[in-house]
C-alpha atoms as a PDB file:
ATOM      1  CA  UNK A   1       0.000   0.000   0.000  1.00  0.00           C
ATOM      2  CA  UNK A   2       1.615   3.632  -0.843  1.00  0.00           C
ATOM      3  CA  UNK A   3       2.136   6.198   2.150  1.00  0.00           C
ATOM      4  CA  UNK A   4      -0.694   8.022   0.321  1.00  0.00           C
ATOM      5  CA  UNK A   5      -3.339   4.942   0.812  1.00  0.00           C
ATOM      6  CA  UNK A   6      -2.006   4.403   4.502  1.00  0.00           C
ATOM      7  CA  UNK A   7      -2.942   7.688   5.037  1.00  0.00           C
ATOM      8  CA  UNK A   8      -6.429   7.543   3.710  1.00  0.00           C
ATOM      9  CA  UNK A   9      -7.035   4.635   5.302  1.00  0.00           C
ATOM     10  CA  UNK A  10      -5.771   5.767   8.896  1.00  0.00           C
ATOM     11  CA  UNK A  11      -8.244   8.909   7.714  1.00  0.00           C
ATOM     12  CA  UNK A  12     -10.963   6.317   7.093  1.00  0.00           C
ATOM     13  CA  UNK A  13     -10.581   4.408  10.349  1.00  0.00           C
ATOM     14  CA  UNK A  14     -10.595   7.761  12.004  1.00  0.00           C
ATOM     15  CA  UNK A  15     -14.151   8.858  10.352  1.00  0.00           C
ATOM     16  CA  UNK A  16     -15.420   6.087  11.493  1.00  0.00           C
ATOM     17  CA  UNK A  17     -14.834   6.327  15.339  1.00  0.00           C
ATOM     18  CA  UNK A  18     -18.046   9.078  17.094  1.00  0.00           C
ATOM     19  CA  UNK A  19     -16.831  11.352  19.866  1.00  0.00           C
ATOM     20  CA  UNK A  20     -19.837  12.178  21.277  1.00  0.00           C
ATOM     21  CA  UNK A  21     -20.764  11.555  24.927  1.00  0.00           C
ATOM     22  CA  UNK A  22     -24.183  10.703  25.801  1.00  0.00           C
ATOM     23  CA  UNK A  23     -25.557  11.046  29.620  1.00  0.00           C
ATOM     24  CA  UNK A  24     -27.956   9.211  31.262  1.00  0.00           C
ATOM     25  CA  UNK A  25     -28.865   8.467  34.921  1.00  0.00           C
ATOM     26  CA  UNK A  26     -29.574   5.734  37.379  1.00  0.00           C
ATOM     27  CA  UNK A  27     -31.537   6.022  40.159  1.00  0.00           C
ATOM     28  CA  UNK A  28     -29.466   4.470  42.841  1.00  0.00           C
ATOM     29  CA  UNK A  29     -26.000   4.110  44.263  1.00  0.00           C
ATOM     30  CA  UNK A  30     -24.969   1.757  41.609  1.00  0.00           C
ATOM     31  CA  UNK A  31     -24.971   0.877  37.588  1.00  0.00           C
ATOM     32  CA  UNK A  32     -27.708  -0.825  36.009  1.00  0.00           C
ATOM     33  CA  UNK A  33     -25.569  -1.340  32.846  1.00  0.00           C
ATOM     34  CA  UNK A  34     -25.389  -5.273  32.136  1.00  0.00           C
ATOM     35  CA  UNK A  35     -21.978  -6.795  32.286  1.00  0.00           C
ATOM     36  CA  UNK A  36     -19.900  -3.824  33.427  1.00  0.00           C
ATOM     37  CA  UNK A  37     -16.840  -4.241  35.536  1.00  0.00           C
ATOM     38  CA  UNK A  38     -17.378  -2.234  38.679  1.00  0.00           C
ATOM     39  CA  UNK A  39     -14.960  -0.792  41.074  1.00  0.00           C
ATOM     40  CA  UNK A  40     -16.271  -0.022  44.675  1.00  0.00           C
ATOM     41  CA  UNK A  41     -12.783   0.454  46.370  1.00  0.00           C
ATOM     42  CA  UNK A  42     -13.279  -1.727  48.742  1.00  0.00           C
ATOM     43  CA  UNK A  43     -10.102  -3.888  48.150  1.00  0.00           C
ATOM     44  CA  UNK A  44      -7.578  -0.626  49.171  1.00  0.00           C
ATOM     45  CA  UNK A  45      -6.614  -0.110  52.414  1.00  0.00           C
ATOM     46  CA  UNK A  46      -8.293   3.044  53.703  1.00  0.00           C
ATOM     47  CA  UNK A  47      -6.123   5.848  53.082  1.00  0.00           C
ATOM     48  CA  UNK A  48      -4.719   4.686  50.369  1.00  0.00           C
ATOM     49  CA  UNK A  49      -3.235   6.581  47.461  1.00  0.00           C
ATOM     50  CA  UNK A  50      -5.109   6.121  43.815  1.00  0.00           C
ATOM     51  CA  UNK A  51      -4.060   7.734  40.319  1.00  0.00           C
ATOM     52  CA  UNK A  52      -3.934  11.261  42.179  1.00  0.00           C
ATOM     53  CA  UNK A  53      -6.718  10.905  44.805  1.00  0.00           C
ATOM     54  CA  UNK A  54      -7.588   9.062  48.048  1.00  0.00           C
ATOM     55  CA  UNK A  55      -9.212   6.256  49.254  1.00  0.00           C
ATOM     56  CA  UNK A  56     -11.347   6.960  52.626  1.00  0.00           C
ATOM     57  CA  UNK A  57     -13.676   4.940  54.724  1.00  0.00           C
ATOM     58  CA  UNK A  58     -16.460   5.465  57.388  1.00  0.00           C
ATOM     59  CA  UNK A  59     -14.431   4.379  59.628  1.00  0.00           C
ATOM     60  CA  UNK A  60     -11.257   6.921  58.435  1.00  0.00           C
ATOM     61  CA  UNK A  61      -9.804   9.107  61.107  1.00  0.00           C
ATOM     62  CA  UNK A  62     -11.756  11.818  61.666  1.00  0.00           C
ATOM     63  CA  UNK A  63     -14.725  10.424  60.105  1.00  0.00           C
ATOM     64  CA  UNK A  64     -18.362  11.133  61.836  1.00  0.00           C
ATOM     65  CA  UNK A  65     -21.867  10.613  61.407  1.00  0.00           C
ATOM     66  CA  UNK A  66     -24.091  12.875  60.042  1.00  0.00           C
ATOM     67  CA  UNK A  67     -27.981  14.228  60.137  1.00  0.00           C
ATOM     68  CA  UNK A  68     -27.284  13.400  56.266  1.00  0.00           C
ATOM     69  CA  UNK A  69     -26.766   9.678  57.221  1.00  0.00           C
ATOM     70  CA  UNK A  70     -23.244   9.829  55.778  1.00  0.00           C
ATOM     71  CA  UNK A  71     -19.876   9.878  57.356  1.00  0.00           C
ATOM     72  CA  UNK A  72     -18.118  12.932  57.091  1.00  0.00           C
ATOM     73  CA  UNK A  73     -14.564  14.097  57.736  1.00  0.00           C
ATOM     74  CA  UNK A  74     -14.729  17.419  58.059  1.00  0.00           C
ATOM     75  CA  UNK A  75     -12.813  19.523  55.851  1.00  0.00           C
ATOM     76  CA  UNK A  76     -11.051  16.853  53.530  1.00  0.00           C
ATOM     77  CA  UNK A  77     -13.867  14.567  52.454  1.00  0.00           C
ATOM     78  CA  UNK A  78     -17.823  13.139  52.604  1.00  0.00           C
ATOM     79  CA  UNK A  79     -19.321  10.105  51.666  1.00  0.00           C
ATOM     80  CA  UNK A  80     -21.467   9.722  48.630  1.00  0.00           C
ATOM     81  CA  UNK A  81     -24.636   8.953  49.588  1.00  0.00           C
ATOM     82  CA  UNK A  82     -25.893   5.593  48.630  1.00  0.00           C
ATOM     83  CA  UNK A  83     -29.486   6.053  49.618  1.00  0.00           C
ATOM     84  CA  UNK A  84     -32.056   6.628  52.100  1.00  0.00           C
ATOM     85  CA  UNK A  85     -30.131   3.700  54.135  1.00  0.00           C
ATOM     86  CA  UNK A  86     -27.065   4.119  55.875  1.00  0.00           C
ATOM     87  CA  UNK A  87     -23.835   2.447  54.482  1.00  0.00           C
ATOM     88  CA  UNK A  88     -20.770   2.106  55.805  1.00  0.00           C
ATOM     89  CA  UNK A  89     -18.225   1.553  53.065  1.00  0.00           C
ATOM     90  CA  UNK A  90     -15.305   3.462  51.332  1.00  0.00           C
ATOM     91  CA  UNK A  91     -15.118   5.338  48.245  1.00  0.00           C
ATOM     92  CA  UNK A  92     -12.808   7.458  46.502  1.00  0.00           C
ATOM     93  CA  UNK A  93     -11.921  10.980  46.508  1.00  0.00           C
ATOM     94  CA  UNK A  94      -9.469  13.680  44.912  1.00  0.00           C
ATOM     95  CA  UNK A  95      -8.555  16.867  46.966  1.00  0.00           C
ATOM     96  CA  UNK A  96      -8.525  20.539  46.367  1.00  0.00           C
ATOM     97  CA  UNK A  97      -6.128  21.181  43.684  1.00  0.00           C
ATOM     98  CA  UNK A  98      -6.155  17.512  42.642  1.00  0.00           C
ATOM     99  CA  UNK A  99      -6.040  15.555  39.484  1.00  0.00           C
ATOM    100  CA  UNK A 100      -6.620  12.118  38.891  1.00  0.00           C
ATOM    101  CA  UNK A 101      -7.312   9.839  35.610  1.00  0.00           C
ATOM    102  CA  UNK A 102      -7.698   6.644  35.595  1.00  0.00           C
ATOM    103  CA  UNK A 103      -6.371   4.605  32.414  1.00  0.00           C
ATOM    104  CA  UNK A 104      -8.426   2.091  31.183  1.00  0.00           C
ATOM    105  CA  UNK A 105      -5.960  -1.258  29.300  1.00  0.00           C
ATOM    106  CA  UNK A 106      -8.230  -0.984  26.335  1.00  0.00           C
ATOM    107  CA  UNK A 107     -10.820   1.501  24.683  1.00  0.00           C
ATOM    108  CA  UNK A 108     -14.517   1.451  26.696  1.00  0.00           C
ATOM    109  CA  UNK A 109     -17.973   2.024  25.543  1.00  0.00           C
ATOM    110  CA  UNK A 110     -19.532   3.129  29.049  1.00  0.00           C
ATOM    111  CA  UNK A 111     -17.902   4.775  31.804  1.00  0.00           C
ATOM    112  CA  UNK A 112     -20.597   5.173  35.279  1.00  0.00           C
ATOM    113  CA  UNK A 113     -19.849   6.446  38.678  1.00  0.00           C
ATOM    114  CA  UNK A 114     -21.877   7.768  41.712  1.00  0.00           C
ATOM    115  CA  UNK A 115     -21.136  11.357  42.111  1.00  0.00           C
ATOM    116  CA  UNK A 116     -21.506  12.779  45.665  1.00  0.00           C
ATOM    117  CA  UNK A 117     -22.188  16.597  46.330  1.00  0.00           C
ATOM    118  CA  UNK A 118     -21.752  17.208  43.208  1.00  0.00           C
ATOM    119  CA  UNK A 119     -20.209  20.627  43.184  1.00  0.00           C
ATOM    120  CA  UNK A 120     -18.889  23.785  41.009  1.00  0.00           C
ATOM    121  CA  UNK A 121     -15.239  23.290  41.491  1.00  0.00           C
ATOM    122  CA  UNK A 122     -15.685  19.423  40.690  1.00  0.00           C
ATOM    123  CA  UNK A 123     -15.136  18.371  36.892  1.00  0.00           C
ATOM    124  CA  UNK A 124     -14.789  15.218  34.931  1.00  0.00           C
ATOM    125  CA  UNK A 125     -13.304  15.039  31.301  1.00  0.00           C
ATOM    126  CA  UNK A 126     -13.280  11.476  28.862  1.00  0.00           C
ATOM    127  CA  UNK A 127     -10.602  10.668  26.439  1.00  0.00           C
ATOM    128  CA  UNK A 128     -10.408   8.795  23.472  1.00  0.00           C
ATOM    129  CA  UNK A 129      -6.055   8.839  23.428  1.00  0.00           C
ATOM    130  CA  UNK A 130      -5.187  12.504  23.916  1.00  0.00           C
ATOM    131  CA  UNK A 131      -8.868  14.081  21.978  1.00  0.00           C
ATOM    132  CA  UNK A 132     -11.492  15.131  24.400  1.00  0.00           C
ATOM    133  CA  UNK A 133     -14.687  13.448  24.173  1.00  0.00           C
ATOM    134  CA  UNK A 134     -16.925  15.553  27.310  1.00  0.00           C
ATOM    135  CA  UNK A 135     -15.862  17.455  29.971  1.00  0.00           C
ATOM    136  CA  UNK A 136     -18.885  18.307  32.521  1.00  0.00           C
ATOM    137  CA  UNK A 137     -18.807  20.178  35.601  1.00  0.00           C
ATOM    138  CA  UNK A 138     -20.984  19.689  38.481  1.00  0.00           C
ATOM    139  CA  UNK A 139     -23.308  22.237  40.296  1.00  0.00           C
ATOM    140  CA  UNK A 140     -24.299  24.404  37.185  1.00  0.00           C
ATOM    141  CA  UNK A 141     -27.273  23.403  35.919  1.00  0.00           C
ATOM    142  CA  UNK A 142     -25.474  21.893  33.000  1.00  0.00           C
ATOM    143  CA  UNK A 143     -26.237  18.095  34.578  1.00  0.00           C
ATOM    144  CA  UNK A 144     -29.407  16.428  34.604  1.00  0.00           C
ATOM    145  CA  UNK A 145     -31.342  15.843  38.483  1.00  0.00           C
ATOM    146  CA  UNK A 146     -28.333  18.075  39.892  1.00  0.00           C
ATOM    147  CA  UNK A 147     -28.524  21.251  42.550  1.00  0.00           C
ATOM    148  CA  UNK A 148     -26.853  24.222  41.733  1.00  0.00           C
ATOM    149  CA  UNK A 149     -24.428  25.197  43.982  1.00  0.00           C
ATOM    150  CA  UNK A 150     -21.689  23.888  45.909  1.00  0.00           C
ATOM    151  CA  UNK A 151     -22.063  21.592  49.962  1.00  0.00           C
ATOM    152  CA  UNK A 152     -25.286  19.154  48.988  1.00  0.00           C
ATOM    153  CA  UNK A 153     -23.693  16.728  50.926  1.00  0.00           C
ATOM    154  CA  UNK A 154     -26.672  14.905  51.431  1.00  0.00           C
ATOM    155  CA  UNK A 155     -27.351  13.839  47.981  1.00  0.00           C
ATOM    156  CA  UNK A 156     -25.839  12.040  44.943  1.00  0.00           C
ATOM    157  CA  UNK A 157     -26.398  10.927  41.909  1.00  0.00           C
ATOM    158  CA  UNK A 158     -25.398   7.751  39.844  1.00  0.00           C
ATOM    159  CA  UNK A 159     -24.399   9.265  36.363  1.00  0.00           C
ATOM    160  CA  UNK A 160     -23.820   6.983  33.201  1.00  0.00           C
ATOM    161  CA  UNK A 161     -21.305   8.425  30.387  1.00  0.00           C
ATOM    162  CA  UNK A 162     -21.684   6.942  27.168  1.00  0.00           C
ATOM    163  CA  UNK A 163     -19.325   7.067  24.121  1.00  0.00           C
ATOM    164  CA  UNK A 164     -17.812   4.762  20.951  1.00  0.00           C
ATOM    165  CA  UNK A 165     -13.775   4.474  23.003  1.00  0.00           C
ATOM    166  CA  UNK A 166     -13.296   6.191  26.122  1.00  0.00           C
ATOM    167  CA  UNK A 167      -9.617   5.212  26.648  1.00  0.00           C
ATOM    168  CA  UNK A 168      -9.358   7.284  30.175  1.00  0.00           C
ATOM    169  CA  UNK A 169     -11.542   9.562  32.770  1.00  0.00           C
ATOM    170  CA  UNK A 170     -10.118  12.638  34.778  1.00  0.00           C
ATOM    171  CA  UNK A 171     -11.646  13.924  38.331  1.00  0.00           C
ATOM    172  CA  UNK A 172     -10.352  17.520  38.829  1.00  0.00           C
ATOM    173  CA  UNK A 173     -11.088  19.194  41.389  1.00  0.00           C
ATOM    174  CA  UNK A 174     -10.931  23.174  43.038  1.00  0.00           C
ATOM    175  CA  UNK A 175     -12.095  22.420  46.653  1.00  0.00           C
ATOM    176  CA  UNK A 176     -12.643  19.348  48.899  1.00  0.00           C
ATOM    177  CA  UNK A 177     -13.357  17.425  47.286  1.00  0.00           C
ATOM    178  CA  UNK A 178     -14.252  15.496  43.892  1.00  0.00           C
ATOM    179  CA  UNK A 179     -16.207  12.054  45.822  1.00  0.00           C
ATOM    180  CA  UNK A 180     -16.981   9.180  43.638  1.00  0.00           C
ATOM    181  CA  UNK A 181     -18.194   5.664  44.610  1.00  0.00           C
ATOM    182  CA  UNK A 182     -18.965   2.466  42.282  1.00  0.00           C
ATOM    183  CA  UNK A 183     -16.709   3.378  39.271  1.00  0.00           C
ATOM    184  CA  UNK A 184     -18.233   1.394  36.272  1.00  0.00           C
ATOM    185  CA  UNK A 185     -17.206   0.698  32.994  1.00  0.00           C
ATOM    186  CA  UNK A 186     -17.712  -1.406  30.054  1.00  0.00           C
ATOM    187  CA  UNK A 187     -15.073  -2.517  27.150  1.00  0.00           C
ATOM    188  CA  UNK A 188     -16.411  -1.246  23.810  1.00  0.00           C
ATOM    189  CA  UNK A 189     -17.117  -3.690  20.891  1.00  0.00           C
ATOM    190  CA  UNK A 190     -16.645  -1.548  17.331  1.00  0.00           C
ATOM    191  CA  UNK A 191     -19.958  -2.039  15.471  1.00  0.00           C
ATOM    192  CA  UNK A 192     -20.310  -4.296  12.473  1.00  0.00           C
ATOM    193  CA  UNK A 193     -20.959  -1.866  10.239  1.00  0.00           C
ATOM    194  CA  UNK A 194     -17.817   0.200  11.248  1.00  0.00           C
ATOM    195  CA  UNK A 195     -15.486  -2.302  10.071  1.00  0.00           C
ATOM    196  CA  UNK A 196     -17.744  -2.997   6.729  1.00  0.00           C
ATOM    197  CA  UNK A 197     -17.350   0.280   5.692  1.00  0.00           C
ATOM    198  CA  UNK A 198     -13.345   0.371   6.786  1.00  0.00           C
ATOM    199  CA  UNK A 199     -13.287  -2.818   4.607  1.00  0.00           C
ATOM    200  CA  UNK A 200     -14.558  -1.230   1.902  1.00  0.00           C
ATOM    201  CA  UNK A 201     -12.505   1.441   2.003  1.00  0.00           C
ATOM    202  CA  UNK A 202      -9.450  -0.318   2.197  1.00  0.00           C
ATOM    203  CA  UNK A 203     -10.573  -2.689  -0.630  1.00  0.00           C
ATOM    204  CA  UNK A 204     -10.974   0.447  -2.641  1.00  0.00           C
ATOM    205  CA  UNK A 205      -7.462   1.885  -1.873  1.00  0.00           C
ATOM    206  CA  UNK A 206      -6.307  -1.346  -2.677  1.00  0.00           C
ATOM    207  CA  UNK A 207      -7.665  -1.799  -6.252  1.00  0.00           C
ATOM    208  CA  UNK A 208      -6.584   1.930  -6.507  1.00  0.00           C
ATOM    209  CA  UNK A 209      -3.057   1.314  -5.611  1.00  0.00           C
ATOM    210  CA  UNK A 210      -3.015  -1.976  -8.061  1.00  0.00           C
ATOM    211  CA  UNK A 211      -4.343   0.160 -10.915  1.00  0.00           C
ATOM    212  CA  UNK A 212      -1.557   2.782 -10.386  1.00  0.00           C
ATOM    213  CA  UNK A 213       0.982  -0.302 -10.582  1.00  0.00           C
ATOM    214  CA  UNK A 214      -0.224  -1.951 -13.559  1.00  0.00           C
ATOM    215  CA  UNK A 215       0.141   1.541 -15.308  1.00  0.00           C
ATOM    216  CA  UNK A 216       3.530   2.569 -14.277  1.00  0.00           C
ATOM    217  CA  UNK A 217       4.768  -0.906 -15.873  1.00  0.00           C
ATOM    218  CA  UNK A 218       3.119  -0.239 -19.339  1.00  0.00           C
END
């Protein structure tokens, strides 16, 4: 194939690949999404360092109980709340000034998380490689069943982000903190259709690049 045709075809591939990001929502502490892998932090030690953020506990120093039924430690970190219920479990959280992305080992279709207080200083941004697919911040109105405003520690929301290869996910945040809980995510499976019409473009290239040959030997 000439450099010309690799490059139309790597243009082709491209064209075929939608960066959109579509957002839906569950209602409750966890995905609904069938066959997703879901990480609920409960295998780190409390206190543990994660890809730029923290992993706390209810039982974390400092932690207490609040009117909100969560645990709260004051000043560094609350609890997303699960529910009317109270839970006593650990989730995940990035500080004031903090950035941290986790990498996924291969391209994913859906990308879910619970989102507590979901504030004006918190945003999260999807990748596909190094092109932005959505960035979203919380608290503006520009998020579905979402306050405005910054402290409503006392509510969550379980938001699913869907896209055609979401390679990684970043949780910024400008204040304490960025709280997530049941991190969900699901490997994406290019549709049939994309590869037909990649086929058929490099079958076209092909016959292209064979017709060029046959005339520079004549």
């Amino acid at each position: 194939m000439t450099r010309t045709a690799f490059i139309a075809a790597a243009a082709l591939l491209a064209s075929v690949q939608a960066h959109a990001v579509t957002v839906t929502l569950t209602a409750g502490p966890s995905t609904a999404v069938a066959g997703a892998n879901v990480e609920t932090f409960e295998s780190y030690a409390a206190g543990s360092n994660l890809n730029g953020g923290k992993v706390y506990a209810w039982n974390s120093p400092g932690a207490a109980l609040t009117g909100d039924n969560i645990y709260l430690i004051s000043g560094i970190s609350a609890q997303p709340k699960h529910g009317a219920a109270l839970v006593k479990d650990q989730w995940f959280s990035v500080a004031g000034g903090g950035d941290a992305t986790f990498s996924f080992a291969s391209a994913q279709s859906y990308v879910g998380f619970l989102w507590g207080s979901v504030d004006t200083y918190n945003r999260v941004t999807f990748y596909n490689g190094s092109s932005v697919l959505g960035s979203y911040v919380g608290g503006t109105g520009g998020l579905p069943n979402v306050p405005t405003g910054n402290g409503h520690q006392g509510t969550a929301q379980y938001f699913n982000f869907f896209a055609d290869a979401i390679t990684s996910v970043r949780f910024q945040s400008g204040g304490n903190a960025f709280e997530i809980d049941n991190l969900a995510s699901v490997t994406a499976v290019p549709e049939p259709e994309s590869y037909a019409l990649l086929l058929a473009g490099l079958g076209a290239m092909a016959f292209v690049a064979r017709r060029r040959r046959s005339d520079d030997l004549r």
